[in-house]
N, C-alpha and C. Protein backbone atom coordinates (compact mmCIF):
# COMPACT_ATOMS: atom_id res chain seq x y z
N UNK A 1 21.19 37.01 11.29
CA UNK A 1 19.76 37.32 11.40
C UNK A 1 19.25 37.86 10.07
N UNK A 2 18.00 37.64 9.65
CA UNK A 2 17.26 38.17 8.64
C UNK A 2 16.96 39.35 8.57
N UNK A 3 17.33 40.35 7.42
CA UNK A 3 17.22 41.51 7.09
C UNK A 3 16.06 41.90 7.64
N UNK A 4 15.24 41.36 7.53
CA UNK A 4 13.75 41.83 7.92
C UNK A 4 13.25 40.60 8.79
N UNK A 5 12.09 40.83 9.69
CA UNK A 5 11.71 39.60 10.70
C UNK A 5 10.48 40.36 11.72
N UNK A 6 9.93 39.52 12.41
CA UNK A 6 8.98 40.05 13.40
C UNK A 6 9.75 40.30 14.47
N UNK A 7 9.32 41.68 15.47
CA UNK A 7 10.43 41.44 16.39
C UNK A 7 9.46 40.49 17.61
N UNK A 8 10.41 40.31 18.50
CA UNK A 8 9.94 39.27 19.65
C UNK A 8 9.25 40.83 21.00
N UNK A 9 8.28 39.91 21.50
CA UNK A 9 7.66 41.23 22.13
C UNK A 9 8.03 41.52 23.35
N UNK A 10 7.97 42.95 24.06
CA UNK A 10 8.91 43.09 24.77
C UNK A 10 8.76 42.37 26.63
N UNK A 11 7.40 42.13 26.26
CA UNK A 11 6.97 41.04 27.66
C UNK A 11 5.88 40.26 27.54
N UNK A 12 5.66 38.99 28.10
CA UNK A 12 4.38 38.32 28.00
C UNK A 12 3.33 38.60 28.59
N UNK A 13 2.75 39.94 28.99
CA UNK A 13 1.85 40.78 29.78
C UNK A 13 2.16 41.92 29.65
N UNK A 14 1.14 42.48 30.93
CA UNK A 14 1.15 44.17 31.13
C UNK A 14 0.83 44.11 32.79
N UNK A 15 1.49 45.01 33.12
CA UNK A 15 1.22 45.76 34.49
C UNK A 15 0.12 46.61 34.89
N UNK A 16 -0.97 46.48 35.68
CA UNK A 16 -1.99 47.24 36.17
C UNK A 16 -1.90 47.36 37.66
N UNK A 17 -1.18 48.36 38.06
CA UNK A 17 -0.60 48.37 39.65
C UNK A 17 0.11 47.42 39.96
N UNK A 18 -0.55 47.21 40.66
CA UNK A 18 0.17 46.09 41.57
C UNK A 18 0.07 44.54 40.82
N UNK A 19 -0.96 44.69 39.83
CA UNK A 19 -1.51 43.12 39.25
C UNK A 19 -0.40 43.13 37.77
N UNK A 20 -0.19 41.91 37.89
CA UNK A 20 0.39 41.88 36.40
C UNK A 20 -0.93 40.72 35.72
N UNK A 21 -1.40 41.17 34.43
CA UNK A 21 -1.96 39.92 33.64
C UNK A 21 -1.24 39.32 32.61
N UNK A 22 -1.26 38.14 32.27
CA UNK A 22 -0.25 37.88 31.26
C UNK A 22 -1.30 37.50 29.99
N UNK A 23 -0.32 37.87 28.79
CA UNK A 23 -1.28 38.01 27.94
C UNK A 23 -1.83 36.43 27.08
N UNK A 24 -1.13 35.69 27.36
CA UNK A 24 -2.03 34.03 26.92
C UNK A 24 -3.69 34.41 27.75
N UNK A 25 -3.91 34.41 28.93
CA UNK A 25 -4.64 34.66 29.67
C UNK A 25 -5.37 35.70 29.22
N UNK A 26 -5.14 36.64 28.67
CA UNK A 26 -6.24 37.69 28.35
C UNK A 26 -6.68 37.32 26.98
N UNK A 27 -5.93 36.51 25.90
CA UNK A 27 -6.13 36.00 24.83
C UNK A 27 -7.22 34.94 24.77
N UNK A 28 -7.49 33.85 26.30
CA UNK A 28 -7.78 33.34 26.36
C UNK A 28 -9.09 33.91 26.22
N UNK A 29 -9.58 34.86 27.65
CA UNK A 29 -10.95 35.61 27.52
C UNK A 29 -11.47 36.46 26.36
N UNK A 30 -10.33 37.06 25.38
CA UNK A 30 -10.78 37.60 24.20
C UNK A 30 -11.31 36.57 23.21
N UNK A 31 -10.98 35.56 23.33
CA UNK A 31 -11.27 33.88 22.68
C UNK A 31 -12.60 33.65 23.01
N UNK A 32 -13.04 33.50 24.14
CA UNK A 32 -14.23 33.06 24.95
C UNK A 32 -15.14 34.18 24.41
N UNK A 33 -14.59 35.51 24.44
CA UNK A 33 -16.04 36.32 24.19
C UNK A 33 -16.31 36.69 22.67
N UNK A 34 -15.59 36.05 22.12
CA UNK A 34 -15.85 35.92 20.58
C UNK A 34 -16.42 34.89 20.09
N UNK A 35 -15.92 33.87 20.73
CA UNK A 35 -16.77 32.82 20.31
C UNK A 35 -18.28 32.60 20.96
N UNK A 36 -18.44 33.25 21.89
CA UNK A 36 -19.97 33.46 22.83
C UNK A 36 -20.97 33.99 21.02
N UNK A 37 -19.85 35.27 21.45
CA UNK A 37 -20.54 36.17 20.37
C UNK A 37 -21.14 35.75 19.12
N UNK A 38 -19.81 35.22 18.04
CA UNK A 38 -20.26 34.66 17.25
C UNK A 38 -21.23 33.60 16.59
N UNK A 39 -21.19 32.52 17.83
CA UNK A 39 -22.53 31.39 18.32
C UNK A 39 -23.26 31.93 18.05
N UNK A 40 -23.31 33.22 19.22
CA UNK A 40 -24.91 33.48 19.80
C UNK A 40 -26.08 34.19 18.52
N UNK A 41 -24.83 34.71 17.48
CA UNK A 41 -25.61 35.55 16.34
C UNK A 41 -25.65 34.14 15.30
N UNK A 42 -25.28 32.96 15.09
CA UNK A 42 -25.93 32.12 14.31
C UNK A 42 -26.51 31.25 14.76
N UNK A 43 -26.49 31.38 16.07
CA UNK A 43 -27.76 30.12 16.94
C UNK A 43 -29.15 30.68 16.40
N UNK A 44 -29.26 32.18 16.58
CA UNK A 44 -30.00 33.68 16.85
C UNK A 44 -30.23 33.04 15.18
N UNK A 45 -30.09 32.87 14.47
CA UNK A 45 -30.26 33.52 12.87
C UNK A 45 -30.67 31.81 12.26
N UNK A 46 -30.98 31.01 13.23
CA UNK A 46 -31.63 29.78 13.03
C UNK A 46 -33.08 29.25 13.88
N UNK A 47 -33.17 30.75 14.54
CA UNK A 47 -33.96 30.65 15.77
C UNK A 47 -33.83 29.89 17.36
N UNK A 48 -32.55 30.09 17.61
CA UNK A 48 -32.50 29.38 18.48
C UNK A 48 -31.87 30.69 19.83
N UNK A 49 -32.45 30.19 21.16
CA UNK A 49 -32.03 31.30 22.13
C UNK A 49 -30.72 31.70 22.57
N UNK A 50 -30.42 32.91 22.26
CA UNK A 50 -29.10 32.66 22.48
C UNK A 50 -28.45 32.56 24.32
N UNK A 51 -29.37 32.49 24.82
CA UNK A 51 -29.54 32.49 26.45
C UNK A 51 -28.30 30.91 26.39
N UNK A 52 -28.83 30.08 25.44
CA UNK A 52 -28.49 28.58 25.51
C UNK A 52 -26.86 28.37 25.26
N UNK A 53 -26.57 29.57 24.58
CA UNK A 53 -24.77 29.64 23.87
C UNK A 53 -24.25 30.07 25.58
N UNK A 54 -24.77 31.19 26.18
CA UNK A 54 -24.10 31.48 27.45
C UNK A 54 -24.14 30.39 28.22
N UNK A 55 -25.33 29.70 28.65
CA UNK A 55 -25.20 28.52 29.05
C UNK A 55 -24.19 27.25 28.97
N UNK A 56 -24.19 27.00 28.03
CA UNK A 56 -22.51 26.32 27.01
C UNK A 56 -21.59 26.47 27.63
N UNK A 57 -21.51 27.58 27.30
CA UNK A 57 -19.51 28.25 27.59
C UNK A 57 -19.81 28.16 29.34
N UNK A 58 -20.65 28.94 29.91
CA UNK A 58 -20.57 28.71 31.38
C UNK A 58 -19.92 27.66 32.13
N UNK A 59 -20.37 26.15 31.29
CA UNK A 59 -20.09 24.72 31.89
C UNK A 59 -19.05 24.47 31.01
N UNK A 60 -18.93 24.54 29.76
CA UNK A 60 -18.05 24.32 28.46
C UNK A 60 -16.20 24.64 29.12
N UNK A 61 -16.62 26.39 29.43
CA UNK A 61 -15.03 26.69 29.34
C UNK A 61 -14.51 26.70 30.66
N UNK A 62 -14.90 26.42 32.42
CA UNK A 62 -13.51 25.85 33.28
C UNK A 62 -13.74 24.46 33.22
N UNK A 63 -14.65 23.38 32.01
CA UNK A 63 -14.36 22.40 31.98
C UNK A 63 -12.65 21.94 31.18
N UNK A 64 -13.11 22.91 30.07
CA UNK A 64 -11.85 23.00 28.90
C UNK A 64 -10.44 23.18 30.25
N UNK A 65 -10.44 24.34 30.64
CA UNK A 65 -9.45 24.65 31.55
C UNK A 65 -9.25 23.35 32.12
N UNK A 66 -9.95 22.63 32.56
CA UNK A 66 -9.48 21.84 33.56
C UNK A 66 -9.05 20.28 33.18
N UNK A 67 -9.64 20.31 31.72
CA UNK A 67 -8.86 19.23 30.89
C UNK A 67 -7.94 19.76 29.69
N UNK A 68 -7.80 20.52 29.86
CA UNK A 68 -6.96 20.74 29.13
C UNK A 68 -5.25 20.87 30.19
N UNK A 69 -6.06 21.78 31.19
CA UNK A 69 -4.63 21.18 32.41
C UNK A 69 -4.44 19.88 33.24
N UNK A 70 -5.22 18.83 32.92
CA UNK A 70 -4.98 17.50 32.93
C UNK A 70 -4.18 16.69 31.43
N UNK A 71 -4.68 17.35 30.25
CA UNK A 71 -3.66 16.70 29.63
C UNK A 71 -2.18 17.36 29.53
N UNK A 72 -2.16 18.19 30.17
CA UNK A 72 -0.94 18.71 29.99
C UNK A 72 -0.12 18.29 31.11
N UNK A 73 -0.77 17.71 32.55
CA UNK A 73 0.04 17.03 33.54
C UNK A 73 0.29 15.81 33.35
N UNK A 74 -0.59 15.14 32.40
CA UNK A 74 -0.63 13.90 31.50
C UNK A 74 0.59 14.03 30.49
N UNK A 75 1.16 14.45 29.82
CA UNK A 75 1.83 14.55 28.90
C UNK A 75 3.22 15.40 28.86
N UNK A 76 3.41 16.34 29.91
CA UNK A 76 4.51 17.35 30.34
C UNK A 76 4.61 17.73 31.73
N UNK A 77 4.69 16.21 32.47
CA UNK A 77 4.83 16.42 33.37
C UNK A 77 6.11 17.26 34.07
N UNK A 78 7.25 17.13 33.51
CA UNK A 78 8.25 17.18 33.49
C UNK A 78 8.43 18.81 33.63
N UNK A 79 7.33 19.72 33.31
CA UNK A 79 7.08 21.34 33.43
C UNK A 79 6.71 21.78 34.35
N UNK A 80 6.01 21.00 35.54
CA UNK A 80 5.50 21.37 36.26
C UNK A 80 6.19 21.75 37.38
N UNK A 81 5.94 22.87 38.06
CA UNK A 81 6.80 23.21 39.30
C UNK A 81 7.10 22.14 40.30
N UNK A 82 8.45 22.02 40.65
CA UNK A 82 8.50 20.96 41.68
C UNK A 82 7.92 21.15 43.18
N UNK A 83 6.77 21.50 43.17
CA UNK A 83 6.11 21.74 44.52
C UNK A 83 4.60 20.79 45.04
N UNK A 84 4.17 20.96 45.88
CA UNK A 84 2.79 20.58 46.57
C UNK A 84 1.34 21.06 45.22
N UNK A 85 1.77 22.65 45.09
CA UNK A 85 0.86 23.46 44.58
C UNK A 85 0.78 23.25 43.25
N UNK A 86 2.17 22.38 42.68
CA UNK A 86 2.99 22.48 41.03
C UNK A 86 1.46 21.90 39.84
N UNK A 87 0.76 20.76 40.31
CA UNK A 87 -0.33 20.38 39.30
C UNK A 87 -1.43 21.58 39.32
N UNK A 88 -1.35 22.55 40.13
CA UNK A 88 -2.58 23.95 39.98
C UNK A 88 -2.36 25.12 39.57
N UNK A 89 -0.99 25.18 39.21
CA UNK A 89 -0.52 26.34 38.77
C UNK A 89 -0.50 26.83 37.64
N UNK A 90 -1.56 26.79 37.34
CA UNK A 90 -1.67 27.48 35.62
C UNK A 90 -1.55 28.67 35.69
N UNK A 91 -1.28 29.50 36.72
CA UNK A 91 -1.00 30.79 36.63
C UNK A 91 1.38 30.71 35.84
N UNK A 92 1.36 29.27 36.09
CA UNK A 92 3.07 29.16 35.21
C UNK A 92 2.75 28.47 34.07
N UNK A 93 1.50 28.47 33.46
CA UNK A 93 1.51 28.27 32.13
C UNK A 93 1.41 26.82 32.27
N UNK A 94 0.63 25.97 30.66
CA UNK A 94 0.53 24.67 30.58
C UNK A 94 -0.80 24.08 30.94
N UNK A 95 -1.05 24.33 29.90
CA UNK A 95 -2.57 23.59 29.19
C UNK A 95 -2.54 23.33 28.05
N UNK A 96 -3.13 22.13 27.63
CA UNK A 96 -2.61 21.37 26.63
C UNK A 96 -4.67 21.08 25.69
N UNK A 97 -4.59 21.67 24.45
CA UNK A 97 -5.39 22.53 23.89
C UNK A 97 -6.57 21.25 23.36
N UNK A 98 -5.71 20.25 22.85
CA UNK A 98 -6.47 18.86 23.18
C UNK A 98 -7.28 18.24 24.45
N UNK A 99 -6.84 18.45 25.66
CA UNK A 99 -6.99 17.92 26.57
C UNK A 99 -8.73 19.07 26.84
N UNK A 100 -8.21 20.47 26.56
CA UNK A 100 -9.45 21.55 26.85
C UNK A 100 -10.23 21.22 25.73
N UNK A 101 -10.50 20.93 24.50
CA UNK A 101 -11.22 21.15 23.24
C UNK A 101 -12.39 19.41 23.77
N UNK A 102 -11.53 18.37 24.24
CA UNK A 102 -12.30 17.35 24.67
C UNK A 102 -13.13 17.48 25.29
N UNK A 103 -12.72 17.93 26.77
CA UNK A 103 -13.46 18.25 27.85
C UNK A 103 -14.43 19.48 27.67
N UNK A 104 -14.23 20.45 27.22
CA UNK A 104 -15.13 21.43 26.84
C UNK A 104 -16.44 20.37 26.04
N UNK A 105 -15.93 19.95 24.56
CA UNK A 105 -17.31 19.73 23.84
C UNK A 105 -17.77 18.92 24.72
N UNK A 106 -17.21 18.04 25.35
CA UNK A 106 -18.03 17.02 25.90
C UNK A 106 -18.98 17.62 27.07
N UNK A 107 -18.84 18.33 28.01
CA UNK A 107 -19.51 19.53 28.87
C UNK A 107 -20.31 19.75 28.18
N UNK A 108 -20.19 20.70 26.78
CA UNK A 108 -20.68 21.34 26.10
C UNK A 108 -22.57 20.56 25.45
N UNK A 109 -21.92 19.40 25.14
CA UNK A 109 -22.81 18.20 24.33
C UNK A 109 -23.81 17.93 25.52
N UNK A 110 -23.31 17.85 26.71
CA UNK A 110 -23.98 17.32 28.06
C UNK A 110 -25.08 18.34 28.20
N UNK A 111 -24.73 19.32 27.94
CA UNK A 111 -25.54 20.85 28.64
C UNK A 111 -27.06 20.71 27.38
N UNK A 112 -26.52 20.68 26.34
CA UNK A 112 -27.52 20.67 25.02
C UNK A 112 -28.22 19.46 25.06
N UNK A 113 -28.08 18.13 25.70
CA UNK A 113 -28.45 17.39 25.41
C UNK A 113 -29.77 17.31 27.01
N UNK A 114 -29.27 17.99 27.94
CA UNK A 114 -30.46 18.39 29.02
C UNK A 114 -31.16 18.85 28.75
N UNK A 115 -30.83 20.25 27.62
CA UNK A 115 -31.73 21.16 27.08
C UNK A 115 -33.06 20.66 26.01
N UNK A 116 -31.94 19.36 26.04
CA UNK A 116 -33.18 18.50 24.80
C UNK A 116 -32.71 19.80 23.07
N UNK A 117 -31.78 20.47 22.93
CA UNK A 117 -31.34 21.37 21.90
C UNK A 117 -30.69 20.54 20.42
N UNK A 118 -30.97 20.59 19.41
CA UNK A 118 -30.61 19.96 18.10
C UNK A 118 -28.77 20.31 18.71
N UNK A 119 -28.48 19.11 18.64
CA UNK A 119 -26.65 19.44 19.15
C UNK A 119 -26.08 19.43 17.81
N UNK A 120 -26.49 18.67 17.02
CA UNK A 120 -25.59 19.00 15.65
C UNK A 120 -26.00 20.32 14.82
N UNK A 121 -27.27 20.93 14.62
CA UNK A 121 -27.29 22.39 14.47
C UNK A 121 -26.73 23.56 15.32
N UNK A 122 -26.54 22.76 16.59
CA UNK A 122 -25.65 23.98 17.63
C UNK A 122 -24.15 23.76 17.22
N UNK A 123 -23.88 22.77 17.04
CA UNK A 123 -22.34 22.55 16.47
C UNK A 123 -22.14 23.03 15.93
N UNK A 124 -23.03 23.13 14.26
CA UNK A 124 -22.57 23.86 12.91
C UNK A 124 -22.67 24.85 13.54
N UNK A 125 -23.39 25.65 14.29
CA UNK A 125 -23.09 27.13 14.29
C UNK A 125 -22.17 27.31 15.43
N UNK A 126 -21.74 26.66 16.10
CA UNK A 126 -20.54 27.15 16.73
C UNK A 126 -19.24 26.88 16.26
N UNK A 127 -19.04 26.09 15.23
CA UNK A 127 -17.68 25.27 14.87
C UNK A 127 -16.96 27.16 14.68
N UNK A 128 -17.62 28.04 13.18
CA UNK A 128 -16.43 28.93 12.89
C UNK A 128 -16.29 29.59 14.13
N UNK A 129 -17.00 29.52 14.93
CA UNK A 129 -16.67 30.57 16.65
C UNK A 129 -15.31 29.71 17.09
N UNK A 130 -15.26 28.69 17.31
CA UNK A 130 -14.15 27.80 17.74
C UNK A 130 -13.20 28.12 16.90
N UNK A 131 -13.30 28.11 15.23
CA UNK A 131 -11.52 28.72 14.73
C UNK A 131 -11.38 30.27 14.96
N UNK A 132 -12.26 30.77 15.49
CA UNK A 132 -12.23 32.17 15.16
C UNK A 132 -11.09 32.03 16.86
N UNK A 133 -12.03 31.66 17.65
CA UNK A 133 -11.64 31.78 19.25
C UNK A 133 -10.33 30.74 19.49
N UNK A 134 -9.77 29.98 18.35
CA UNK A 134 -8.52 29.15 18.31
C UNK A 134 -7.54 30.32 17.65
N UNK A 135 -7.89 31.05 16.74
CA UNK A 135 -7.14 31.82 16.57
C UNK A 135 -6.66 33.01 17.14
N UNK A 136 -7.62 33.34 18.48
CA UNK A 136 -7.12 34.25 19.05
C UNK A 136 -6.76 33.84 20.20
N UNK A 137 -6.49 32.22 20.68
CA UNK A 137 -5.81 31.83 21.53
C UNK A 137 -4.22 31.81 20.94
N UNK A 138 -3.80 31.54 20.01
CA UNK A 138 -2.56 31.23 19.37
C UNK A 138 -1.64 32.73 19.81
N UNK A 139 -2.64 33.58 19.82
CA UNK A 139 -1.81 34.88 20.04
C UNK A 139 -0.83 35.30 20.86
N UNK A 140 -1.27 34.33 21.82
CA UNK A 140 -0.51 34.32 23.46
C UNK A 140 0.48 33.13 23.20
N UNK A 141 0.86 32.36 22.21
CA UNK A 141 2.11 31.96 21.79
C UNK A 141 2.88 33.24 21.26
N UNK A 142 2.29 34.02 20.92
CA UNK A 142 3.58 35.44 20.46
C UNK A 142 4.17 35.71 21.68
N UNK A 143 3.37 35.96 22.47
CA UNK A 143 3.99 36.72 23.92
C UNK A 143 4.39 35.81 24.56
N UNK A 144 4.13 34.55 24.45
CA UNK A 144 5.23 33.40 25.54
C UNK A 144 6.31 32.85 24.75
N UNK A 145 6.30 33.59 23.32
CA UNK A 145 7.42 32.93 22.26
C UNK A 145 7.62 31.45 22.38
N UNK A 146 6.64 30.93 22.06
CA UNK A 146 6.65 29.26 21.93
C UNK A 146 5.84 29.00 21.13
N UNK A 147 6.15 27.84 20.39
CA UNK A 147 5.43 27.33 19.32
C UNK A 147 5.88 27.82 18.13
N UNK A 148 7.03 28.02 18.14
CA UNK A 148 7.54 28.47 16.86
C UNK A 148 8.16 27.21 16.01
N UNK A 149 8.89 27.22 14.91
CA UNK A 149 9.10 26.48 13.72
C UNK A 149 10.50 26.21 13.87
N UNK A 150 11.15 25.73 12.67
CA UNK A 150 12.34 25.54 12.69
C UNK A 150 13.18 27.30 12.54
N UNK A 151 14.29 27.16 11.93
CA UNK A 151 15.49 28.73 11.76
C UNK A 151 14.54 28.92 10.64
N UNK A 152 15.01 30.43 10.09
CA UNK A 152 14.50 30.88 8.63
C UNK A 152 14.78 32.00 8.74
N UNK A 153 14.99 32.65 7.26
CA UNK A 153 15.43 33.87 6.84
C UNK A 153 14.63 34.57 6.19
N UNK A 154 13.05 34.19 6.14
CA UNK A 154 12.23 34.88 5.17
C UNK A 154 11.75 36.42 6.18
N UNK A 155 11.35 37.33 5.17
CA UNK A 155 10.64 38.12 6.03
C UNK A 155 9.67 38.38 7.03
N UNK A 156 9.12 37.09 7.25
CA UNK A 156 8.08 36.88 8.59
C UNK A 156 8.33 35.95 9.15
N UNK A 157 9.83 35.89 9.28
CA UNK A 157 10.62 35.27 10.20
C UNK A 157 10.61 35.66 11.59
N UNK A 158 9.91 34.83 12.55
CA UNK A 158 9.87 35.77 14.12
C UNK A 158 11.32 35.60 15.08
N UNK A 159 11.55 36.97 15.14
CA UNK A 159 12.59 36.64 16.47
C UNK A 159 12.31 36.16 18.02
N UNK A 160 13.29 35.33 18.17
CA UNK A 160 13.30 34.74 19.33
C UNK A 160 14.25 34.93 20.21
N UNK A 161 14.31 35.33 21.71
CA UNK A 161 15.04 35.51 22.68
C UNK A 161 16.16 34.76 22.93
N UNK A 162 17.33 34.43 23.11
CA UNK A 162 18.26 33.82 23.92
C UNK A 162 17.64 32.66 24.37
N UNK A 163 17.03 33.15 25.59
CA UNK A 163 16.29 32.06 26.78
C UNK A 163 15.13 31.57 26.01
N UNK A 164 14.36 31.23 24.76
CA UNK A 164 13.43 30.54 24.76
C UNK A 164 13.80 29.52 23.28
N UNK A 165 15.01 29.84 22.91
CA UNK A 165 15.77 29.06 21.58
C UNK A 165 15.76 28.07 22.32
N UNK A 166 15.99 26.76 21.47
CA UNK A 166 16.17 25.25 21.75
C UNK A 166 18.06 25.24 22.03
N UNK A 167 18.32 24.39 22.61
CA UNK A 167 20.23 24.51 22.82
C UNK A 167 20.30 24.27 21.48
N UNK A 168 19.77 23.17 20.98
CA UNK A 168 20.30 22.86 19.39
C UNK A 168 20.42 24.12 18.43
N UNK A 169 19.35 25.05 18.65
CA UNK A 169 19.30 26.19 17.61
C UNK A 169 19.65 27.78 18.49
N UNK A 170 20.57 27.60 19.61
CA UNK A 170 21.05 29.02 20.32
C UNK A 170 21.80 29.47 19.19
N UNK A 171 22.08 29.77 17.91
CA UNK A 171 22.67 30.47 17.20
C UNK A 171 21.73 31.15 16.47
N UNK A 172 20.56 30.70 16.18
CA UNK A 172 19.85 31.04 15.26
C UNK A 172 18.84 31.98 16.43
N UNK A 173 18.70 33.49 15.18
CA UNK A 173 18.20 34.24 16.31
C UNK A 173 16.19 34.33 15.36
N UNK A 174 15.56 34.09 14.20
CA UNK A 174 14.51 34.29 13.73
C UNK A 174 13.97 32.51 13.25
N UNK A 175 12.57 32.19 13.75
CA UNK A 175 11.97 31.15 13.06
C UNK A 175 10.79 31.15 12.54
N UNK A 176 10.15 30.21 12.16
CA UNK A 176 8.94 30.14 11.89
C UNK A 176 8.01 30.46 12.68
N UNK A 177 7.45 31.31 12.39
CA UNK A 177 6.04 31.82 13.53
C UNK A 177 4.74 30.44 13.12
N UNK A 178 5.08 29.46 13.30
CA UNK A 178 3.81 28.33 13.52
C UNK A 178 2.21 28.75 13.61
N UNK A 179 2.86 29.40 14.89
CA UNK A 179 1.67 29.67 15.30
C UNK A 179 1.05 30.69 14.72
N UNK A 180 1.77 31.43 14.27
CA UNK A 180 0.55 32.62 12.60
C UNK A 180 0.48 31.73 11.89
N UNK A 181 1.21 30.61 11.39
CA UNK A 181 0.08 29.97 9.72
C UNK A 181 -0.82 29.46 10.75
N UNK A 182 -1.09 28.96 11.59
CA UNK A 182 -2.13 28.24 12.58
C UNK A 182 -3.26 29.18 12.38
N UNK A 183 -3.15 30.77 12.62
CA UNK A 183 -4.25 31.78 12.82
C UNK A 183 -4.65 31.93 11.32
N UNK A 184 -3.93 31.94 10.16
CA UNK A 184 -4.12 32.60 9.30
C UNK A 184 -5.06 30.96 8.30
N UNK A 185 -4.65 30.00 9.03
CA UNK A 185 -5.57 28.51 8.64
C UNK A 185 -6.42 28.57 9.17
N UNK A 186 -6.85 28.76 10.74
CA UNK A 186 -8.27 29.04 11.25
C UNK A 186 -9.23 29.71 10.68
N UNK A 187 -8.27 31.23 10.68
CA UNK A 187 -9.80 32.17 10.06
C UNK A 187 -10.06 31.86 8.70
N UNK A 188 -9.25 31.26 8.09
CA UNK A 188 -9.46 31.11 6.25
C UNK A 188 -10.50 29.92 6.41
N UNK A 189 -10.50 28.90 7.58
CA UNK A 189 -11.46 28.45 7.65
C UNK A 189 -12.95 28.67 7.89
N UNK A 190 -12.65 29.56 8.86
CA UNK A 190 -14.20 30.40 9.51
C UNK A 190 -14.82 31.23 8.73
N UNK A 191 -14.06 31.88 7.82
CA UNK A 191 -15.01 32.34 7.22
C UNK A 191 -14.41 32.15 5.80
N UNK A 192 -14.76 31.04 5.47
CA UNK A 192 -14.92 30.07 4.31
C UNK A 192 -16.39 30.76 3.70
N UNK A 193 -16.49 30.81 2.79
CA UNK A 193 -17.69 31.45 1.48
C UNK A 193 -18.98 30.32 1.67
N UNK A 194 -18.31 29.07 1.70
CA UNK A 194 -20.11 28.22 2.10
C UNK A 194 -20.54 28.10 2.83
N UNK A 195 -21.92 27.87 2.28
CA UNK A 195 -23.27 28.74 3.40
C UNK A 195 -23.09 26.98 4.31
N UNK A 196 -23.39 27.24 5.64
CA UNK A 196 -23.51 26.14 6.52
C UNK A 196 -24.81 25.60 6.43
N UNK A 197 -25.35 24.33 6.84
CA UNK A 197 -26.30 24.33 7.27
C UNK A 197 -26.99 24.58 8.33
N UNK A 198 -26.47 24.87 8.98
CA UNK A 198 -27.55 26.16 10.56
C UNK A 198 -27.47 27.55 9.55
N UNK A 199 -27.40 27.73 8.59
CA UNK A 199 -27.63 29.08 7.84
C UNK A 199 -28.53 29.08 7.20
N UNK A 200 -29.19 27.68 6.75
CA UNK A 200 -30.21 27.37 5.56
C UNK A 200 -31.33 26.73 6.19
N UNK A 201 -30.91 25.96 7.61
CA UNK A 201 -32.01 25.17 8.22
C UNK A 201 -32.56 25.66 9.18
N UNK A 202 -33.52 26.27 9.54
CA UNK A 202 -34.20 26.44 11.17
C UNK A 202 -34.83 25.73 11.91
N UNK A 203 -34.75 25.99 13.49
CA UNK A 203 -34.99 24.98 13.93
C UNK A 203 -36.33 25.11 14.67
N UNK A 204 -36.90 24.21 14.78
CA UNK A 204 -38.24 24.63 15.50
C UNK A 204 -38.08 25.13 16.87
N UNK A 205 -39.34 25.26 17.32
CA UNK A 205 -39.22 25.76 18.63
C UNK A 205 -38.46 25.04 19.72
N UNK A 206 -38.84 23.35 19.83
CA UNK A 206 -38.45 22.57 20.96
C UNK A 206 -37.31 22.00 20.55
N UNK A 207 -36.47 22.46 19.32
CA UNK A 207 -35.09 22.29 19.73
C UNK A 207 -34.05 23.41 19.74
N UNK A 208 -35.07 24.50 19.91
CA UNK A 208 -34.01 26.16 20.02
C UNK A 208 -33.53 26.00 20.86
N UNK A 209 -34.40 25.50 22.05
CA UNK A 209 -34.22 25.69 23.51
C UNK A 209 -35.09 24.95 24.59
N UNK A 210 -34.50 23.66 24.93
CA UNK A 210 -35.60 23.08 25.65
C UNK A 210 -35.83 23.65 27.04
């Protein structure tokens, strides 16, 4: 093992009585209300209502959920509990981030396009909300220890458990944390130094908010 390394965390949740939440799942909603947030202050700073960003995500995100857990019964099937209940159980993990990012914009595009709303000025100002809120989905790969890289010995080398090593690599106890260059590529994206255009352009009245 590497002199130095991230350690692996000591559970994928927390206990509140009787409820356990697991933390992909709370990552998920810390995701959602950042990216609300962030929208809603550059929809807001182009003149547009931010009533219309809540609107979005309302239809946007258990669409995402629900394609995103279609591509993941599409593509890993093979994870799914062998039961009756096994394709609804996202409470055992498995949603597949493609399958949600489709189905969301497309929801998303549907809702703006009723509204009669400029969809490509709502885009630009939601895109850095989306790496911001991709990067704080990745987080809940720490706590389910998946999505990691190949072995490695560098100092931000993450440790990995016994039970979640590949058979090929049960010797090797630290890998690539993937999923931090993933966060640390998002936000370097989001808040990138150039000015967008929903920063420079405003929009009139009848496409703030139809």
């Amino acid at each position: 093992m590497a002199d130095a390394f991230i350690p692996s965390p000591p559970s994928n949740g927390l206990h509140l009585g009787p409820f356990f939440f697991h933390a992909y799942g709370l990552a998920y909603v810390a995701a959602v209300i950042a990216a609300v947030a962030i929208t809603s202050r550059r929809w807001r700073a182009v003149g547009g209502d931010p009533k219309l960003v809540q609107e979005v995500a309302l239809w946007a995100f258990p669409a995402g959920l629900i394609g995103g857990r279609l591509y993941f019964l599409a593509t890993s099937w093979n994870e799914v509990p062998p039961h009756w209940w096994g394709p609804f159980a996202i409470w055992r993990g498995g949603l597949g981030i493609w399958g949600g990012i489709a189905a969301g914009t497309l929801v998303g595009i549907w809702v703006l396009h009723r509204r009669r709303a400029d969809i490509p000025v709502f885009l630009d100002a939601a895109a850095p909300a989306l790496l911001v809120a991709q990067a704080i989905g990745r987080v809940g790969n720490y706590f389910n220890q998946e999505l990691f890289g190949g072995p490695t010995t560098l100092p931000w080398g993450l440790e990995i458990d016994p039970a979640h090593r590949p058979a090929r690599y049960a010797s090797y106890a630290t890998f690539h944390p993937t999923f931090l260059y993933e966060i640390v590529w998002n936000l370097l994206l989001a808040f990138a130094p150039a000015r967008s255009s929903c920063e420079s352009t405003p929009l009139t009245t009848s496409s703030a908010y139809g």
